[in-house]
N, C-alpha and C. Protein backbone atom coordinates (compact mmCIF):
# COMPACT_ATOMS: atom_id res chain seq x y z
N UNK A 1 111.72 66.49 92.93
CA UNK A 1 111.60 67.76 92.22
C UNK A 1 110.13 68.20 92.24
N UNK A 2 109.54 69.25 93.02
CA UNK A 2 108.29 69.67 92.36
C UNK A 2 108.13 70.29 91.18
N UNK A 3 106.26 70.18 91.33
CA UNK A 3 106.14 70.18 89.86
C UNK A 3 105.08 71.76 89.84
N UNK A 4 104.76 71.81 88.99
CA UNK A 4 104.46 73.93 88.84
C UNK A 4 103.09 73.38 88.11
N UNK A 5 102.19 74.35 88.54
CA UNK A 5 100.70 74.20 88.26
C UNK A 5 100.21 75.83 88.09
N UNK A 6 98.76 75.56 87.45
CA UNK A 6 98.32 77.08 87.49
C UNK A 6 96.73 76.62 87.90
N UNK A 7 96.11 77.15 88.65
CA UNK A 7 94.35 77.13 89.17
C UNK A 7 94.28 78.38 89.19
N UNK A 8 93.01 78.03 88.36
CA UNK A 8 92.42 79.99 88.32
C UNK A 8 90.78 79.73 89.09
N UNK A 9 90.43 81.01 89.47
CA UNK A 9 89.78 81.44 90.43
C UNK A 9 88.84 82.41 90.44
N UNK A 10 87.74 82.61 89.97
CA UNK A 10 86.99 83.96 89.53
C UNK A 10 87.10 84.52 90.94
N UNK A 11 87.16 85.93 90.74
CA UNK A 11 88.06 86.73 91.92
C UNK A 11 86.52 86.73 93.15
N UNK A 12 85.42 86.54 91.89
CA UNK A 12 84.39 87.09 92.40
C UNK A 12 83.53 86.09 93.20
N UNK A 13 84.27 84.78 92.97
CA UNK A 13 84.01 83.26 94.22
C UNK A 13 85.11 83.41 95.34
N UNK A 14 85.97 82.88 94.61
CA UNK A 14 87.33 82.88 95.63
C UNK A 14 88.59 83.86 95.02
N UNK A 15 88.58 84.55 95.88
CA UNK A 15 89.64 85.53 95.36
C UNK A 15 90.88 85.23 96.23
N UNK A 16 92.45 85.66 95.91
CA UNK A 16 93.49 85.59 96.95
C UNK A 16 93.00 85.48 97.80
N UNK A 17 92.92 86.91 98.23
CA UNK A 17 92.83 87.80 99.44
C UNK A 17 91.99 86.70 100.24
N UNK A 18 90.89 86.05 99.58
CA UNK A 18 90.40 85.14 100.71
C UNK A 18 91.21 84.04 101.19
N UNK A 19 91.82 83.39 100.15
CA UNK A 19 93.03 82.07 100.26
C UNK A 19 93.86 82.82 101.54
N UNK A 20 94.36 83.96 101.24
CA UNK A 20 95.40 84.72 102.23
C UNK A 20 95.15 84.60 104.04
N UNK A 21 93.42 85.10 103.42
CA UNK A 21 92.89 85.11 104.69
C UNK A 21 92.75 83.93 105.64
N UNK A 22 92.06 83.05 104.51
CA UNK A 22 91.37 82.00 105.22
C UNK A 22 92.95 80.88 105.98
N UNK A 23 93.86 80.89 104.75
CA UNK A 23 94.98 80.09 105.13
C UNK A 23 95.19 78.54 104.91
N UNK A 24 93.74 78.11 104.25
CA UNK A 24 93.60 77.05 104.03
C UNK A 24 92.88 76.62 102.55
N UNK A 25 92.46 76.12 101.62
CA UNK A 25 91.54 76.30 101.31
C UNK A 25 91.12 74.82 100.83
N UNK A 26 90.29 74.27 100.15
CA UNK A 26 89.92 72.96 99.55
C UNK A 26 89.76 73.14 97.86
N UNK A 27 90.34 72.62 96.72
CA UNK A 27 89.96 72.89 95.42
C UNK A 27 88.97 71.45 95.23
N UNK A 28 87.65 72.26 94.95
CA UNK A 28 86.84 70.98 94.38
C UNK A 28 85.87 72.24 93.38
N UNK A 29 85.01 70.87 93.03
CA UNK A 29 84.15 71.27 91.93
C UNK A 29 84.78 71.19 90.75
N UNK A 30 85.92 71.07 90.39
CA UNK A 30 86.39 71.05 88.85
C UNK A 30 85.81 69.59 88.30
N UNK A 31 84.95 70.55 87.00
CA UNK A 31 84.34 68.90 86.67
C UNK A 31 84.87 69.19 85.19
N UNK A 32 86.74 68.64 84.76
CA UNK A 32 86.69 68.55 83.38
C UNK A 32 87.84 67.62 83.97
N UNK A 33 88.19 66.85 82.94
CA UNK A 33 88.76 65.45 83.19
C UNK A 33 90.26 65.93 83.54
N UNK A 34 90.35 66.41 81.97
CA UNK A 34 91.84 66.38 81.70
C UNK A 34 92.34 67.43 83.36
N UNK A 35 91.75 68.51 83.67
CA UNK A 35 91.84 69.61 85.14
C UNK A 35 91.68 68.61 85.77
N UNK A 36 91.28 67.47 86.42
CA UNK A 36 90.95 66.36 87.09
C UNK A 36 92.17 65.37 87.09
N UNK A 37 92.12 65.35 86.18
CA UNK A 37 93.73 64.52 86.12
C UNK A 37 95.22 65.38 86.16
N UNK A 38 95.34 66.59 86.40
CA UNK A 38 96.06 67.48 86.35
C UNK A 38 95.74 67.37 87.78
N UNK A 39 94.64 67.69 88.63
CA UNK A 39 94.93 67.67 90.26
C UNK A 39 95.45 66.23 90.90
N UNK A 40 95.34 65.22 90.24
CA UNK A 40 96.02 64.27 90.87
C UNK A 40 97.26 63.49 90.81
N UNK A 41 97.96 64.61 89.75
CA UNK A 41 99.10 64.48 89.27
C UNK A 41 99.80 65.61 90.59
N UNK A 42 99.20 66.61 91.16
CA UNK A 42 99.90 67.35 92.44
C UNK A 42 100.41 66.32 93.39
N UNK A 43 101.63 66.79 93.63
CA UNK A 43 102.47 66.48 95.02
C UNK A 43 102.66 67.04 95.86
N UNK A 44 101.98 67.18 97.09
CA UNK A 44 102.55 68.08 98.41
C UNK A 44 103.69 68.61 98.24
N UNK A 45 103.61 70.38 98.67
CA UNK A 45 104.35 70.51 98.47
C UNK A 45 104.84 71.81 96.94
N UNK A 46 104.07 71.19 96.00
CA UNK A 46 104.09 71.58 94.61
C UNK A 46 103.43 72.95 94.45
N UNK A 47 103.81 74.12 93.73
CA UNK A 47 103.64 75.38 93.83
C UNK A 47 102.22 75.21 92.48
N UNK A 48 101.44 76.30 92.81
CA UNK A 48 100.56 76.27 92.11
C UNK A 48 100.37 78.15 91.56
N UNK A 49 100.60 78.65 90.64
CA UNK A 49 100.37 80.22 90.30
C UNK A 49 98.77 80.46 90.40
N UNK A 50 98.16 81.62 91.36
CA UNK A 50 96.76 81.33 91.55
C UNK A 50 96.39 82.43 90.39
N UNK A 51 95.51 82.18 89.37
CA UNK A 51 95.21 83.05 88.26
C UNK A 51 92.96 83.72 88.85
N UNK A 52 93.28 84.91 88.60
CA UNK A 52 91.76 85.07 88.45
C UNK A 52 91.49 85.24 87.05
N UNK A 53 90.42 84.65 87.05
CA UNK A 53 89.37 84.61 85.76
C UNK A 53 88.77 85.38 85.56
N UNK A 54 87.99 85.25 84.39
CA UNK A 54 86.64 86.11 84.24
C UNK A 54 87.09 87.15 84.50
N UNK A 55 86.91 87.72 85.97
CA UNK A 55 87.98 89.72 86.24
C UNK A 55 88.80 89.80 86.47
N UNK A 56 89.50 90.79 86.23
CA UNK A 56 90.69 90.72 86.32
C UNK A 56 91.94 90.47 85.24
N UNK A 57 92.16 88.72 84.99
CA UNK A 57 92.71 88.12 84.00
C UNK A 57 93.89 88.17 84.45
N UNK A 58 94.40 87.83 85.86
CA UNK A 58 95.70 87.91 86.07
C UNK A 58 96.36 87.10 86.94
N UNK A 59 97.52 86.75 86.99
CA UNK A 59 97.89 85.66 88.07
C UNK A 59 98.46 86.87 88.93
N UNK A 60 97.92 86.50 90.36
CA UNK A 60 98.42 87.13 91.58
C UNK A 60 99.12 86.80 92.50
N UNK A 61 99.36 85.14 92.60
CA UNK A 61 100.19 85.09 94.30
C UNK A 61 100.50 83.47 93.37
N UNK A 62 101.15 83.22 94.49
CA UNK A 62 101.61 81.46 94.56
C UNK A 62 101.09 80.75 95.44
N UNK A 63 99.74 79.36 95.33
CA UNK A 63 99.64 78.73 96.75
C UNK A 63 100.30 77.24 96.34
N UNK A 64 100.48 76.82 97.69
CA UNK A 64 101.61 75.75 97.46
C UNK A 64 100.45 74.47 98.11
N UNK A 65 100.80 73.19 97.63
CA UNK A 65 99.95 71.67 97.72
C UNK A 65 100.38 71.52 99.10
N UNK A 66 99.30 71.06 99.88
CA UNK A 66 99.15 70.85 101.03
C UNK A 66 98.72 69.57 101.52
N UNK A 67 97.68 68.71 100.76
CA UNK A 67 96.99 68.16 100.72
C UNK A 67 96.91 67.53 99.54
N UNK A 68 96.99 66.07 98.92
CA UNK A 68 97.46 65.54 97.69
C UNK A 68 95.67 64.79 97.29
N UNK A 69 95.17 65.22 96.07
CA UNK A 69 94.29 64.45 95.48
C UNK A 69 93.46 63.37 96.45
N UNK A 70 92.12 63.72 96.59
CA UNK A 70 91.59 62.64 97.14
C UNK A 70 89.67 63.02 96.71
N UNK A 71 89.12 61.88 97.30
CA UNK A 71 87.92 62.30 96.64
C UNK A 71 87.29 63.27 96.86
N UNK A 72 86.37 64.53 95.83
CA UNK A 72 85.84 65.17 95.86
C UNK A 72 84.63 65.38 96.91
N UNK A 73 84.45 66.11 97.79
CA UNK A 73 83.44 65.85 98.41
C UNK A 73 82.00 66.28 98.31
N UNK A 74 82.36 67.15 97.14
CA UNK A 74 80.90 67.86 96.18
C UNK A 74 80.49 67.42 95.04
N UNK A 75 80.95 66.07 94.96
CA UNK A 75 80.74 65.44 94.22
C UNK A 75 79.40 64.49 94.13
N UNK A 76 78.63 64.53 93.13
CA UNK A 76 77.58 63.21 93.35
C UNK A 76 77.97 61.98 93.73
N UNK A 77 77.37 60.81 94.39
CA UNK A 77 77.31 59.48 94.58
C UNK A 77 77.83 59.05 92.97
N UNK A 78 78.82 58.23 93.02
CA UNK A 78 79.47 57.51 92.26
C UNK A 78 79.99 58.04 90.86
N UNK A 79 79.74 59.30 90.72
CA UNK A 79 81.25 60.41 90.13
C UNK A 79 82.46 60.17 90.45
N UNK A 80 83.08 60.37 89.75
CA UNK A 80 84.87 60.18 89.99
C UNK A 80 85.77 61.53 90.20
N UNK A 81 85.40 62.50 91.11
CA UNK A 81 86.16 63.70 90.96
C UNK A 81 87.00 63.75 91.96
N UNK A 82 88.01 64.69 91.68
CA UNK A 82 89.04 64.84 93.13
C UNK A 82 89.50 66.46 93.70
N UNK A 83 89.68 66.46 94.86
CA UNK A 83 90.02 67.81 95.30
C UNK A 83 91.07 67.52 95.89
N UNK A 84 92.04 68.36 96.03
CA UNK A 84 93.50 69.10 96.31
C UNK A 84 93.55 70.24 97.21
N UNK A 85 94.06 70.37 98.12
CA UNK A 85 93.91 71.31 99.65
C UNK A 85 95.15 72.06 99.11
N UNK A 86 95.14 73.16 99.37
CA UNK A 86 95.90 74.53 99.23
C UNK A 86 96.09 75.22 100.74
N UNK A 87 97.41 76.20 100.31
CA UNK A 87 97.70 76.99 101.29
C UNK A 87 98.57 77.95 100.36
N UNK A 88 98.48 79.12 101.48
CA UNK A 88 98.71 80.64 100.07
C UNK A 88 100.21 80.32 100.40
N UNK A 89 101.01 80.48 98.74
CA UNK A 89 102.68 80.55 99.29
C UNK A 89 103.20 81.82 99.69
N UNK A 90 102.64 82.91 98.68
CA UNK A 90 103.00 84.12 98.97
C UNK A 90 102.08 84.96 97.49
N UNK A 91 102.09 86.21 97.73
CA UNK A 91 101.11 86.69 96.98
C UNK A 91 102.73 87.48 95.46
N UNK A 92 102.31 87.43 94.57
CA UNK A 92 103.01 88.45 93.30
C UNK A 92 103.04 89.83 93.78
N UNK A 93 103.90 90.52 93.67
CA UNK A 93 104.33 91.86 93.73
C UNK A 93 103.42 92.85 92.93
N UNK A 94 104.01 92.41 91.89
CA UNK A 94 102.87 93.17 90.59
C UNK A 94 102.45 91.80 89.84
N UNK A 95 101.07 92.06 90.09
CA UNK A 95 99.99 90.66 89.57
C UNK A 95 100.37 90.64 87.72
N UNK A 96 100.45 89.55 87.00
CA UNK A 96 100.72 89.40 85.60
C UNK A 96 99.65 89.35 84.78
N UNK A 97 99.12 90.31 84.06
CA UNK A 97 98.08 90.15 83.11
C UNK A 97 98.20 89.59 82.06
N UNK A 98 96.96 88.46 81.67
CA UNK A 98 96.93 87.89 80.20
C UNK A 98 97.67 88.63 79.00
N UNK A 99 97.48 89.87 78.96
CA UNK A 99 97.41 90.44 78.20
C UNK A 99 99.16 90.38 77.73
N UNK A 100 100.13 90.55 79.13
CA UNK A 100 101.63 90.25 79.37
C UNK A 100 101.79 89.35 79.01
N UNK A 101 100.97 88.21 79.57
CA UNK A 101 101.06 86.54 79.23
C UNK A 101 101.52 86.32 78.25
N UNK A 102 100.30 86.80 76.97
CA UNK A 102 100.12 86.96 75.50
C UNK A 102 101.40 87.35 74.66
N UNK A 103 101.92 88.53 75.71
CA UNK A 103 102.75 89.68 74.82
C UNK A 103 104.34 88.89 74.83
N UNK A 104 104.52 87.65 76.08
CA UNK A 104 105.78 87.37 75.99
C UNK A 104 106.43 86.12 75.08
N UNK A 105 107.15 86.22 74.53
CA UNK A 105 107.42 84.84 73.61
C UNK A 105 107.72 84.06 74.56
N UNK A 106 108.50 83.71 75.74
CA UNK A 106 108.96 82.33 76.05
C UNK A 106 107.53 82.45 77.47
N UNK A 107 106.56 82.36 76.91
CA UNK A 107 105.12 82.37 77.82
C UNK A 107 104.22 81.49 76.70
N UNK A 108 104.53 81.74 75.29
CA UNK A 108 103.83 81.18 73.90
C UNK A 108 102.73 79.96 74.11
N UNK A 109 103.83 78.98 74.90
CA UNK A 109 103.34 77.80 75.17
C UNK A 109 102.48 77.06 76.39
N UNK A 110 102.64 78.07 77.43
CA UNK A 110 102.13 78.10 78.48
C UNK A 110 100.65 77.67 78.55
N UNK A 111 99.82 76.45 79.32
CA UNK A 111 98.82 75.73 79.10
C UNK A 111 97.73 77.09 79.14
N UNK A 112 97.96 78.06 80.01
CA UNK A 112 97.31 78.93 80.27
C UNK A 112 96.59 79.85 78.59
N UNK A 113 97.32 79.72 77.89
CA UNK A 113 97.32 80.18 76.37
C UNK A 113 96.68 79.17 75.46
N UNK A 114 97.77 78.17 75.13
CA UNK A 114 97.05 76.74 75.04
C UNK A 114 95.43 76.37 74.71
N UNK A 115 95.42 75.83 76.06
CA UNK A 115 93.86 75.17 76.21
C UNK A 115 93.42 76.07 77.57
N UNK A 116 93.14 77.32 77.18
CA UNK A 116 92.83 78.40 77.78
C UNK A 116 91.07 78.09 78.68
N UNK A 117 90.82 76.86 78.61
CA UNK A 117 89.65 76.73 79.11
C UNK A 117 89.58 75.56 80.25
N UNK A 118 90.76 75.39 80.41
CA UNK A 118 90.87 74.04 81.67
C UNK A 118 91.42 75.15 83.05
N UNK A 119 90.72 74.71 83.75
CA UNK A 119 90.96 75.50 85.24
C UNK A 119 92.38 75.10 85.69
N UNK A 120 92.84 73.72 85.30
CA UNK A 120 93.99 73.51 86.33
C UNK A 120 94.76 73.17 85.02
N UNK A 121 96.06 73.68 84.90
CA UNK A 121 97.00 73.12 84.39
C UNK A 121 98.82 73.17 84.38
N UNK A 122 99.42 72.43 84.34
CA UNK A 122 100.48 72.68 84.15
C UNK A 122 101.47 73.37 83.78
N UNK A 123 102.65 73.94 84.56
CA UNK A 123 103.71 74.87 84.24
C UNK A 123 104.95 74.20 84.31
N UNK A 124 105.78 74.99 83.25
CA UNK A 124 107.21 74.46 83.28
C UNK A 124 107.83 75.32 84.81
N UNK A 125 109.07 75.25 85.56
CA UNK A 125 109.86 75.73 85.84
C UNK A 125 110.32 76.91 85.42
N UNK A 126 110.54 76.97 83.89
CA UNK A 126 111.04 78.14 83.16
C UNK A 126 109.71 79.21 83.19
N UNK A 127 108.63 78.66 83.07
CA UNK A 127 107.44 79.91 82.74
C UNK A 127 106.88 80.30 84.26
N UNK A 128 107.51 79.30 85.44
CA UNK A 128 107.04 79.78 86.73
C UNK A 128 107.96 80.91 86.60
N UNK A 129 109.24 80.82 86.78
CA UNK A 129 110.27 81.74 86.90
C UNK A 129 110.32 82.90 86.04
N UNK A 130 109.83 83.15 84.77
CA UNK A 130 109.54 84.15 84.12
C UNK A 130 107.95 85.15 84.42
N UNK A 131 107.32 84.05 85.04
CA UNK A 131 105.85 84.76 85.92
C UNK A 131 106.42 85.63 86.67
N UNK A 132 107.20 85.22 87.45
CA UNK A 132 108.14 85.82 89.37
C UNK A 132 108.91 86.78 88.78
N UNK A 133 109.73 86.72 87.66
CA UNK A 133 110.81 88.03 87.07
C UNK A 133 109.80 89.24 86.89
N UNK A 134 108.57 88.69 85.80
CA UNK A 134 107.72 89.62 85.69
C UNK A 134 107.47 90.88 86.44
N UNK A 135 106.90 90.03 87.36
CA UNK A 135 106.05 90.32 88.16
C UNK A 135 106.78 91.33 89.72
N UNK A 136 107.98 90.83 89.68
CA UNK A 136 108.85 91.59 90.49
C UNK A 136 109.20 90.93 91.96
N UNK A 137 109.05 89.68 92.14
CA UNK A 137 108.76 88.75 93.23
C UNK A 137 109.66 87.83 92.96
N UNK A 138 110.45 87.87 94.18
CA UNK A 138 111.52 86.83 94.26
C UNK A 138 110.69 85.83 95.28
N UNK A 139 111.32 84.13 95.20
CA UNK A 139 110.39 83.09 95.60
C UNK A 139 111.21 83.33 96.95
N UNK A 140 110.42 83.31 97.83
CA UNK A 140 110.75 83.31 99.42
C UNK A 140 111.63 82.03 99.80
């Protein structure tokens, strides 16, 4: 069974459109544990909702695990961090704003709301699928 993730993205480092472009990408640099231990809990394979930060405030596309947890490579000498390889799944129809996020009850719990300050975290099934209704995007 995969498992549903959310990585957000200041539009104004890495935006979609570049993931789209590029076709590949590498997630490193996350230096908070619990987001750290959330990337090595990914399984190839596993859908990830890509959220921008900071501008914006909205989840836009789906990239899916490509590449499973391994060591960080921007990492200092004898740090413990890990990066996770991406590939775009498909982009949202109409992108979902926080603000929607906020406004929906069965979204309440969503890590994204939560502990609104960890880059990577976990999604149910039910709140992927209510992102995609949203948003107007059926999963390919």
């Amino acid at each position: 069974m995969p498992g549903y993730w959310l990585i957000k993205s200041e539009p104004t480092v890495y935006p979609w459109s570049k993931l789209a472009n590029d076709g590949r990408t590498r997630w490193d640099g996350v230096r908070n544990f619990q987001a750290r231990n959330n990337l090595r809990a990914m399984k190839e394979g596993d859908l990830a909702l890509f959220y921008h930060s900071t501008v914006g405030k909205e989840i836009v596309g789906v990239a899916q695990v490509l590449r499973e947890a391994y060591p960080d490579p921007t990492a200092k000498k004898g740090e413990d961090w890990s990066a996770v390889d991406f590939v775009p799944g498909f982009p949202l129809k109409d992108p979902v704003a926080l603000a929607t996020i906020k406004a929906t009850k069965s979204l309440a719990n969503m890590g994204l709301l939560r502990i609104s300050r960890i880059s990577v975290t976990s999604v149910t099934k039910a709140e992927l699928d209510v992102i995609l209704k949203i948003s107007n995007t059926k999963r390919p």
